[in-house]
PDB file of N, CA and C in Angstrom:
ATOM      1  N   UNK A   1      -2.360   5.393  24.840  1.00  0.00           N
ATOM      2  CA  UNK A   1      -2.817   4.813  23.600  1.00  0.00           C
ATOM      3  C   UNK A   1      -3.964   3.854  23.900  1.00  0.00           C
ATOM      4  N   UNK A   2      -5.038   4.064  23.133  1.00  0.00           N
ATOM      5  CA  UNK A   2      -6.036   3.206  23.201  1.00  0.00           C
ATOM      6  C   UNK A   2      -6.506   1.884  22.253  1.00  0.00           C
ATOM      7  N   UNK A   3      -5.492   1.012  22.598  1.00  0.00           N
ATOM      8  CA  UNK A   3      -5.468  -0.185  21.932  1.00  0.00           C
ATOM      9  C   UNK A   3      -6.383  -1.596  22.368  1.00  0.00           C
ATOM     10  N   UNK A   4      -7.428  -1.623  20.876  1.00  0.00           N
ATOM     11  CA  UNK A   4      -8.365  -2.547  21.537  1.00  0.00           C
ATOM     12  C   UNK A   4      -7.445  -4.059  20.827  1.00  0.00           C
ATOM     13  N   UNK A   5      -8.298  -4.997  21.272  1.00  0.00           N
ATOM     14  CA  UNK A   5      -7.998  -6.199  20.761  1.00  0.00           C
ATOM     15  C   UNK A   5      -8.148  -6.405  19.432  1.00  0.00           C
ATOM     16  N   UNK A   6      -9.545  -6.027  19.101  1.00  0.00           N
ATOM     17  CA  UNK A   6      -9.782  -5.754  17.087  1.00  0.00           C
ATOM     18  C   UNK A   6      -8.579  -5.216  16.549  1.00  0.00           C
ATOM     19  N   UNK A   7      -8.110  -4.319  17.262  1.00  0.00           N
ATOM     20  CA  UNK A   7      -6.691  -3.329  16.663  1.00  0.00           C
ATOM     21  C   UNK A   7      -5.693  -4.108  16.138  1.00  0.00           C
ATOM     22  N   UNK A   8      -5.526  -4.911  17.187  1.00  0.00           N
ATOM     23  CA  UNK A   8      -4.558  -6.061  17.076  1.00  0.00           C
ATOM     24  C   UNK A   8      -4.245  -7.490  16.381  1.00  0.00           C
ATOM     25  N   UNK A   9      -6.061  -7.738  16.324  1.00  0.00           N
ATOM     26  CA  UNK A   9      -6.279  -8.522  15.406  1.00  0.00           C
ATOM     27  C   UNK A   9      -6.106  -8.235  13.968  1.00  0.00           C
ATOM     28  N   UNK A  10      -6.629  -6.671  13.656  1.00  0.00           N
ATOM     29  CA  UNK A  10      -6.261  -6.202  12.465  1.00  0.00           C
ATOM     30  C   UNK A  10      -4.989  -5.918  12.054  1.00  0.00           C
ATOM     31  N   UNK A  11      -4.169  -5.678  12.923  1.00  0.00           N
ATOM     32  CA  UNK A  11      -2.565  -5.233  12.575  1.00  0.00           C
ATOM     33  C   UNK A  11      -2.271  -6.873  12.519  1.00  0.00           C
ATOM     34  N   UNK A  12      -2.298  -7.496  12.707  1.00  0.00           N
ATOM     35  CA  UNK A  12      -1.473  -9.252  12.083  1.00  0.00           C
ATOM     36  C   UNK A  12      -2.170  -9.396  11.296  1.00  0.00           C
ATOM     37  N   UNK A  13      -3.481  -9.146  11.256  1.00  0.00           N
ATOM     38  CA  UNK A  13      -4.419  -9.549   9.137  1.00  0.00           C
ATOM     39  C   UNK A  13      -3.351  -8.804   8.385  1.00  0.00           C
ATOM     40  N   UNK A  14      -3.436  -7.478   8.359  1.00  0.00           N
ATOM     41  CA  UNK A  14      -2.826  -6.861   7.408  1.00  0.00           C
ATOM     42  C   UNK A  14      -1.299  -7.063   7.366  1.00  0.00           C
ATOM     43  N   UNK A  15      -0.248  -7.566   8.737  1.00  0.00           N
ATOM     44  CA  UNK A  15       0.973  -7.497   8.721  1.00  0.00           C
ATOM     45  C   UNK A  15       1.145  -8.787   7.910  1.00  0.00           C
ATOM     46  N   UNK A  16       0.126  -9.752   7.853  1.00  0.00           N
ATOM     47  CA  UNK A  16       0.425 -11.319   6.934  1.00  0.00           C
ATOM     48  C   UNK A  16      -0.131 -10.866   5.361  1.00  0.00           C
ATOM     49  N   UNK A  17      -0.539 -10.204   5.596  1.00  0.00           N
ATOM     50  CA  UNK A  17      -1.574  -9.430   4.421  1.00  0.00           C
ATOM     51  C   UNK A  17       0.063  -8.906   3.486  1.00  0.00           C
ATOM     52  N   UNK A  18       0.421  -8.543   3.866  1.00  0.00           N
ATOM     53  CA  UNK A  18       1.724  -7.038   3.142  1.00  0.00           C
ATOM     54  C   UNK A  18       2.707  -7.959   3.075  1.00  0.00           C
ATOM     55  N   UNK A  19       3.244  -8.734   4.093  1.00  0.00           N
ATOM     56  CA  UNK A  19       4.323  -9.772   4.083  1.00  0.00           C
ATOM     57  C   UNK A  19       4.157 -11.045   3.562  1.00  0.00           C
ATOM     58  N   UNK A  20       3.027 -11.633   3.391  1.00  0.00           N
ATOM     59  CA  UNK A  20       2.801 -12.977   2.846  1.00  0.00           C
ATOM     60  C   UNK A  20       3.272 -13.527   3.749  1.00  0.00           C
ATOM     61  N   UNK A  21       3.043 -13.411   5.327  1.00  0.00           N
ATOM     62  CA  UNK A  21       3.863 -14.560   5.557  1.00  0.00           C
ATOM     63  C   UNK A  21       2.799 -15.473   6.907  1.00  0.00           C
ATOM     64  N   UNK A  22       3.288 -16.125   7.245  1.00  0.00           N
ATOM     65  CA  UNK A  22       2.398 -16.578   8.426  1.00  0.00           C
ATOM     66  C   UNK A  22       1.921 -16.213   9.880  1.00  0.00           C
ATOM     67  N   UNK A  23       0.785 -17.099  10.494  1.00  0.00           N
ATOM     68  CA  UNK A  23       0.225 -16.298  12.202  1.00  0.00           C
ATOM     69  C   UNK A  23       1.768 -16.017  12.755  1.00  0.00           C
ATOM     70  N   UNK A  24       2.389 -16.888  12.670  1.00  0.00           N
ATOM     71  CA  UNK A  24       3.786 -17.073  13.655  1.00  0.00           C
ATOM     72  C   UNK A  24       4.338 -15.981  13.307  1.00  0.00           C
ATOM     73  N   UNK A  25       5.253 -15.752  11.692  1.00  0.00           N
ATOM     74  CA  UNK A  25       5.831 -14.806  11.191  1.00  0.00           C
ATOM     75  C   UNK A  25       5.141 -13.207  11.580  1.00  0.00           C
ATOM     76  N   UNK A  26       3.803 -12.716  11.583  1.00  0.00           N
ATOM     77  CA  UNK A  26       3.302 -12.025  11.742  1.00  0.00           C
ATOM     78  C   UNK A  26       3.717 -11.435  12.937  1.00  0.00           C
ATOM     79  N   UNK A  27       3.446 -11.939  14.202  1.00  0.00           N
ATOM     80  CA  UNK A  27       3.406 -11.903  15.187  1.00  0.00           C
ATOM     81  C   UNK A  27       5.161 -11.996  15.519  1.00  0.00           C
ATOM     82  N   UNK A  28       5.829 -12.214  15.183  1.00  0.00           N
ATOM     83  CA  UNK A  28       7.694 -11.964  15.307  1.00  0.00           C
ATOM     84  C   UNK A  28       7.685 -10.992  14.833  1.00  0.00           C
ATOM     85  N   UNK A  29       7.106 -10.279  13.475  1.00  0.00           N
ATOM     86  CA  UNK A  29       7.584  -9.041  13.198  1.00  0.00           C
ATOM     87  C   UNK A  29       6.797  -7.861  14.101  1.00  0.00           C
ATOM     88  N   UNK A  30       5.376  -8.087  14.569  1.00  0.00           N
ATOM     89  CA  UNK A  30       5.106  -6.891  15.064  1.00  0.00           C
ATOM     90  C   UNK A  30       6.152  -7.233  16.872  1.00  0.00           C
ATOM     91  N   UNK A  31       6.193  -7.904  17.616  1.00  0.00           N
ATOM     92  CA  UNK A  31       6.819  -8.365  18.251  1.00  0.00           C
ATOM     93  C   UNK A  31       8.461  -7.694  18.507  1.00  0.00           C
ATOM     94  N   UNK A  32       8.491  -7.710  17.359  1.00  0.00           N
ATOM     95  CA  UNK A  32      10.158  -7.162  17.205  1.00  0.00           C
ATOM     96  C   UNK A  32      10.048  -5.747  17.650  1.00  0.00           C
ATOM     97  N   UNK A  33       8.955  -5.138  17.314  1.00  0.00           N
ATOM     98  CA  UNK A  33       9.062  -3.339  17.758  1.00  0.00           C
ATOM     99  C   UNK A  33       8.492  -3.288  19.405  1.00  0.00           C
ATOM    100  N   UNK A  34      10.072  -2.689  20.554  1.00  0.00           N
ATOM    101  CA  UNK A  34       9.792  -2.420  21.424  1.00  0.00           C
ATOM    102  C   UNK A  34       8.126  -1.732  22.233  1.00  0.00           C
ATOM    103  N   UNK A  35       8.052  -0.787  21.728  1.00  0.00           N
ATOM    104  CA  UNK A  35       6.792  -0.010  22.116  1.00  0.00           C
ATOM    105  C   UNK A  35       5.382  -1.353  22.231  1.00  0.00           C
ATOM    106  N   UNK A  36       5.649  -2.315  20.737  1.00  0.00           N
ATOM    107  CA  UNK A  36       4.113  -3.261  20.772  1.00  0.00           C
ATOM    108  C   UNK A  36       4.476  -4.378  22.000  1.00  0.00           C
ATOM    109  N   UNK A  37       5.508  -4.691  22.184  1.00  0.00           N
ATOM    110  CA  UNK A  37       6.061  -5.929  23.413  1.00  0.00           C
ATOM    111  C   UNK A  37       5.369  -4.907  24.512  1.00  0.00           C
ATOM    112  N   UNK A  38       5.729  -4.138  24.791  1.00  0.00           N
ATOM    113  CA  UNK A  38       5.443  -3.120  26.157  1.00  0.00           C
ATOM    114  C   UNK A  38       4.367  -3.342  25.708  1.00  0.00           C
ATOM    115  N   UNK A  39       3.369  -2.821  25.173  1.00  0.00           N
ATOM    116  CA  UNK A  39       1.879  -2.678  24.834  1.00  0.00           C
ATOM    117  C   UNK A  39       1.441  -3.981  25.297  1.00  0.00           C
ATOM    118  N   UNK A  40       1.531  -5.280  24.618  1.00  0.00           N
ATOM    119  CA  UNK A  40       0.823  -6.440  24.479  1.00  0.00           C
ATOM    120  C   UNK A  40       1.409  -6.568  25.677  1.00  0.00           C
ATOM    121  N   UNK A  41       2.676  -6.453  26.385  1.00  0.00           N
ATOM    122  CA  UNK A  41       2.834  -6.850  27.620  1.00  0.00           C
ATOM    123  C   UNK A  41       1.655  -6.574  28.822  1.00  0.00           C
ATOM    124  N   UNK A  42       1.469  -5.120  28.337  1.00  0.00           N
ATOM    125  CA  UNK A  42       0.379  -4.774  29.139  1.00  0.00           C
ATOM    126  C   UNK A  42      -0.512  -5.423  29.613  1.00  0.00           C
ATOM    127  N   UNK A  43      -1.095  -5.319  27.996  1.00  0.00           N
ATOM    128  CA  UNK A  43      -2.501  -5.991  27.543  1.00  0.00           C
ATOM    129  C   UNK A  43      -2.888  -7.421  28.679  1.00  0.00           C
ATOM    130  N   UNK A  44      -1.614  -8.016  28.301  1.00  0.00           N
ATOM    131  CA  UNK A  44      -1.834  -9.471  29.034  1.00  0.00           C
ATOM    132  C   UNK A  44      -2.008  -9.763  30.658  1.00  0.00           C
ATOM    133  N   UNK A  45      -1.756  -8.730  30.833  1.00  0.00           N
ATOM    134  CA  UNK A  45      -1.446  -8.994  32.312  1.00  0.00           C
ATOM    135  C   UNK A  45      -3.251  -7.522  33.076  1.00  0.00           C
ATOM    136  N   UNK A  46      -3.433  -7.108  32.074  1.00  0.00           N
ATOM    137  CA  UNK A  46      -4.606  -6.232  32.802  1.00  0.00           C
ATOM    138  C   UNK A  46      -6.337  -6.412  31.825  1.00  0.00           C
ATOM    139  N   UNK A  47      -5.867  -7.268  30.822  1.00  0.00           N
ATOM    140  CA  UNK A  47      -6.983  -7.599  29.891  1.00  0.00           C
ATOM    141  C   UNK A  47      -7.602  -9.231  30.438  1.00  0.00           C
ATOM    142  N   UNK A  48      -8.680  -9.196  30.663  1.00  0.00           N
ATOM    143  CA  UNK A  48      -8.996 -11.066  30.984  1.00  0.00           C
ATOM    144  C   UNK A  48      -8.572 -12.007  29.226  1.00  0.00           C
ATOM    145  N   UNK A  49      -9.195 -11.487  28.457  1.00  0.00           N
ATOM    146  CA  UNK A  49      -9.065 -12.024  27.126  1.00  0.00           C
ATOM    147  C   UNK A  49      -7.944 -12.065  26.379  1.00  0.00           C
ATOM    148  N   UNK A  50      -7.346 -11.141  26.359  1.00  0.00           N
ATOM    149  CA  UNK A  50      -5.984 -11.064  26.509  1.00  0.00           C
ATOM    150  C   UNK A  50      -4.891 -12.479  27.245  1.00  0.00           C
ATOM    151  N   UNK A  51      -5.657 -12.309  28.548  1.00  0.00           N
ATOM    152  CA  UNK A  51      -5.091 -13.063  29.301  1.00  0.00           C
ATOM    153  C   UNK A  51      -5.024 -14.319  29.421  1.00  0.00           C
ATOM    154  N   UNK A  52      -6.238 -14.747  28.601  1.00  0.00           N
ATOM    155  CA  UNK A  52      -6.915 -15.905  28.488  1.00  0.00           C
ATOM    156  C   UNK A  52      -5.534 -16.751  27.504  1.00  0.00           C
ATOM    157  N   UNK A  53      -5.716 -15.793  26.291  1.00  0.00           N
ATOM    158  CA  UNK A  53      -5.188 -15.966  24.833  1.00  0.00           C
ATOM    159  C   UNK A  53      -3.290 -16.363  25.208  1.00  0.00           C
ATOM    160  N   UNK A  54      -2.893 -15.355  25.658  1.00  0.00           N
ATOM    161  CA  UNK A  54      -1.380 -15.725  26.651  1.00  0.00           C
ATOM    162  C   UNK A  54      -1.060 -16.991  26.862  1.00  0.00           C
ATOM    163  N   UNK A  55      -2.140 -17.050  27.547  1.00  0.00           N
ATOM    164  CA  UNK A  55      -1.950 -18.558  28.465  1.00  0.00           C
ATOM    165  C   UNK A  55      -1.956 -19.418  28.059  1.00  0.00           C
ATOM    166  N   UNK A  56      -3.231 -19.906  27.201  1.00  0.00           N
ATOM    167  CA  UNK A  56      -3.789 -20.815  25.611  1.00  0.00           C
ATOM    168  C   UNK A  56      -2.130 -21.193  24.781  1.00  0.00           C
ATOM    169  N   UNK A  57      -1.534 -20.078  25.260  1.00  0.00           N
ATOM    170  CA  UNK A  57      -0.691 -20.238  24.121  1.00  0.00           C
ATOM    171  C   UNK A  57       0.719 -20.670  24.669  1.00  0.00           C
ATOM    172  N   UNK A  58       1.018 -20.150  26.212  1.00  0.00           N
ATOM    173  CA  UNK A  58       1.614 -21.301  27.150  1.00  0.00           C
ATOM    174  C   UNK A  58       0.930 -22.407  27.108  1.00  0.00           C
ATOM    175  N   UNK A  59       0.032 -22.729  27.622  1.00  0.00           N
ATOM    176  CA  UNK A  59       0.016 -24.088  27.605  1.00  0.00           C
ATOM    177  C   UNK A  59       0.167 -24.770  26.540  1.00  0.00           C
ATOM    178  N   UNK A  60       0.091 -24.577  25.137  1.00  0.00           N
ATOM    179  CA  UNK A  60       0.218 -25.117  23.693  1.00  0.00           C
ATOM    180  C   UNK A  60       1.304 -25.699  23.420  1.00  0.00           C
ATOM    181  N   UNK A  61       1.922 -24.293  23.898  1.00  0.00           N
ATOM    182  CA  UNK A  61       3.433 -24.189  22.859  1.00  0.00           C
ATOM    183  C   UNK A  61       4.296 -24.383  23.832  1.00  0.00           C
ATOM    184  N   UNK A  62       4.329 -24.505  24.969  1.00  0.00           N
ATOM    185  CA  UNK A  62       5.327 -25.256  26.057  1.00  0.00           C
ATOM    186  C   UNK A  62       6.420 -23.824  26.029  1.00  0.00           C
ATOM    187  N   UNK A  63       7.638 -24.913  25.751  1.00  0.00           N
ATOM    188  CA  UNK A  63       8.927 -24.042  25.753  1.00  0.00           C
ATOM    189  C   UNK A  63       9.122 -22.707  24.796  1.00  0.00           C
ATOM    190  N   UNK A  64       8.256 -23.494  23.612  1.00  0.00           N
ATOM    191  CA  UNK A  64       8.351 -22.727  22.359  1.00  0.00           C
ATOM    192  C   UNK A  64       7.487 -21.288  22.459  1.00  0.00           C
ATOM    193  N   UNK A  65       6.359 -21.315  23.379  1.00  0.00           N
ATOM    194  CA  UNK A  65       5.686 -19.980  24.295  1.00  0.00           C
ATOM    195  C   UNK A  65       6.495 -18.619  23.647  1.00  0.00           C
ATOM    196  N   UNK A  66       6.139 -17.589  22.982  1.00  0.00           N
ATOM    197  CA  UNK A  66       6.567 -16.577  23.503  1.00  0.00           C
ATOM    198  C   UNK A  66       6.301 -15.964  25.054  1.00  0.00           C
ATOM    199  N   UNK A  67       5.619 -16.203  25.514  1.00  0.00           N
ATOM    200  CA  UNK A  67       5.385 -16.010  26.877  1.00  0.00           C
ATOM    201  C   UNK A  67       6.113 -16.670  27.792  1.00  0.00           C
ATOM    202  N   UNK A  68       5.862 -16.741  29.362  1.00  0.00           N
ATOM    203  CA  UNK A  68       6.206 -17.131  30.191  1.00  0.00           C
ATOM    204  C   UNK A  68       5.266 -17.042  31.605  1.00  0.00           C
ATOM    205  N   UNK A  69       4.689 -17.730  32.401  1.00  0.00           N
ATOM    206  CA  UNK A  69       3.766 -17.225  33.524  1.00  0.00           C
ATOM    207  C   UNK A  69       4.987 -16.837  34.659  1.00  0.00           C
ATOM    208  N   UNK A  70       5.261 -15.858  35.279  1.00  0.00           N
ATOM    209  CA  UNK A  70       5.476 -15.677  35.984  1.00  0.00           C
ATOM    210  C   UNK A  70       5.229 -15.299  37.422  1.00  0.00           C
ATOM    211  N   UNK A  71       4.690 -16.019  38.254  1.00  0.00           N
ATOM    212  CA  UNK A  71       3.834 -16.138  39.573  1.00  0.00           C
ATOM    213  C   UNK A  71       2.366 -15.641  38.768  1.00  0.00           C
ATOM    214  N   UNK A  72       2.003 -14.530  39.313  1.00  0.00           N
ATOM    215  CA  UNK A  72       0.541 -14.323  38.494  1.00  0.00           C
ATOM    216  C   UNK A  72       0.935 -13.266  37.595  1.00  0.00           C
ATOM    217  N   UNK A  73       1.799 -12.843  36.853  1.00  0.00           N
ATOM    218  CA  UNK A  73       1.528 -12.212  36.060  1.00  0.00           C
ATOM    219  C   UNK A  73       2.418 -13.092  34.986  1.00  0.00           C
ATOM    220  N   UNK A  74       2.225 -12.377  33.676  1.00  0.00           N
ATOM    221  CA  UNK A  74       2.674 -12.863  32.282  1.00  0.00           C
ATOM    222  C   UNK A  74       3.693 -12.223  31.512  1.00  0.00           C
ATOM    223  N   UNK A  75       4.676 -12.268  31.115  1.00  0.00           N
ATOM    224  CA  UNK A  75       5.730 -11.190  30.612  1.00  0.00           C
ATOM    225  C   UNK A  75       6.346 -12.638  29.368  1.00  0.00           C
ATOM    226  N   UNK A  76       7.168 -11.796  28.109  1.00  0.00           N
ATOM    227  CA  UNK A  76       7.749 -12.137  27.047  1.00  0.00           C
ATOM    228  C   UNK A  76       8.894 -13.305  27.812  1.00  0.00           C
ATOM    229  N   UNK A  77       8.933 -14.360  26.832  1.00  0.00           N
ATOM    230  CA  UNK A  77      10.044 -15.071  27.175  1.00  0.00           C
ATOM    231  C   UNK A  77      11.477 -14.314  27.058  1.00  0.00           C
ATOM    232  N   UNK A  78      12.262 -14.001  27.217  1.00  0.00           N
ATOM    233  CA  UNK A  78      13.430 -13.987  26.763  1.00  0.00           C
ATOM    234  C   UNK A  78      14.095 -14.508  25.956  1.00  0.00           C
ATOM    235  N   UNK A  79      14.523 -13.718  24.620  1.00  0.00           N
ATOM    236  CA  UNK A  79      15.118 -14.733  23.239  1.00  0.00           C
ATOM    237  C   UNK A  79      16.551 -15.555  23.779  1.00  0.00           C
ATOM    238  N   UNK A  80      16.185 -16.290  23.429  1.00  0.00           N
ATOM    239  CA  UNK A  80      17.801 -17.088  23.082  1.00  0.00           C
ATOM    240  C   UNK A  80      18.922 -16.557  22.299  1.00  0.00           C
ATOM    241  N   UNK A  81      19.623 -16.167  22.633  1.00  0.00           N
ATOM    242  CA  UNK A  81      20.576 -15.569  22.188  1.00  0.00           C
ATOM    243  C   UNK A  81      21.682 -16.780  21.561  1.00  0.00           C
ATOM    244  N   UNK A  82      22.080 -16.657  19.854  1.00  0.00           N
ATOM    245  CA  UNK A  82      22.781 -17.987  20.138  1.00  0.00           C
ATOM    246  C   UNK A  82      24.107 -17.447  19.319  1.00  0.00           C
ATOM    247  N   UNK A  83      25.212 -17.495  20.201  1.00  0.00           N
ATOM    248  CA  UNK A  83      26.738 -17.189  19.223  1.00  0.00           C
ATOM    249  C   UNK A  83      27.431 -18.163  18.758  1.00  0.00           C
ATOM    250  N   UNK A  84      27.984 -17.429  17.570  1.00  0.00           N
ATOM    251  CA  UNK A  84      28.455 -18.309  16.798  1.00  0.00           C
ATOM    252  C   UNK A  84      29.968 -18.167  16.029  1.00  0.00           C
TER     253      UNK A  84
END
């Protein structure tokens, strides 16, 4: 699959676009479908800009990161699982 960054930018316009909802919300729902985590996983770890954007967003968002740096590469945090 040939997924540019515009692609991506356009799939969260339109996913906040259809849902009304926010950058954050956007990005949890495309997020939620296995295949785009694998994808953007990719992305991050073989794209510089990509890579850039990851990181920007570790360093921001600390804990709250969907990401994680792991030695040199970048992979999804792991959700918190919380029972109740």
């Amino acid at each position: 699959m040939d997924f540019e960054t515009r692609d991506f930018t356009m799939l969260v316009k339109r996913t906040r676009e259809k849902f009304d909802v926010s950058l954050d919300a956007a990005h949890d729902l495309i997020f939620a479908d296995p295949a785009m985590r694998r994808l953007v996983a990719w992305r991050i770890n073989h794209d510089a800009e990509c890579r850039k954007q990851a990181l920007r967003d570790v360093r921001r968002k600390g804990d709250q990161s969907r990401f994680v740096q792991d030695g040199d590469r970048i992979r999804f945090r792991e959700p918190v699982i919380i029972q109740g």
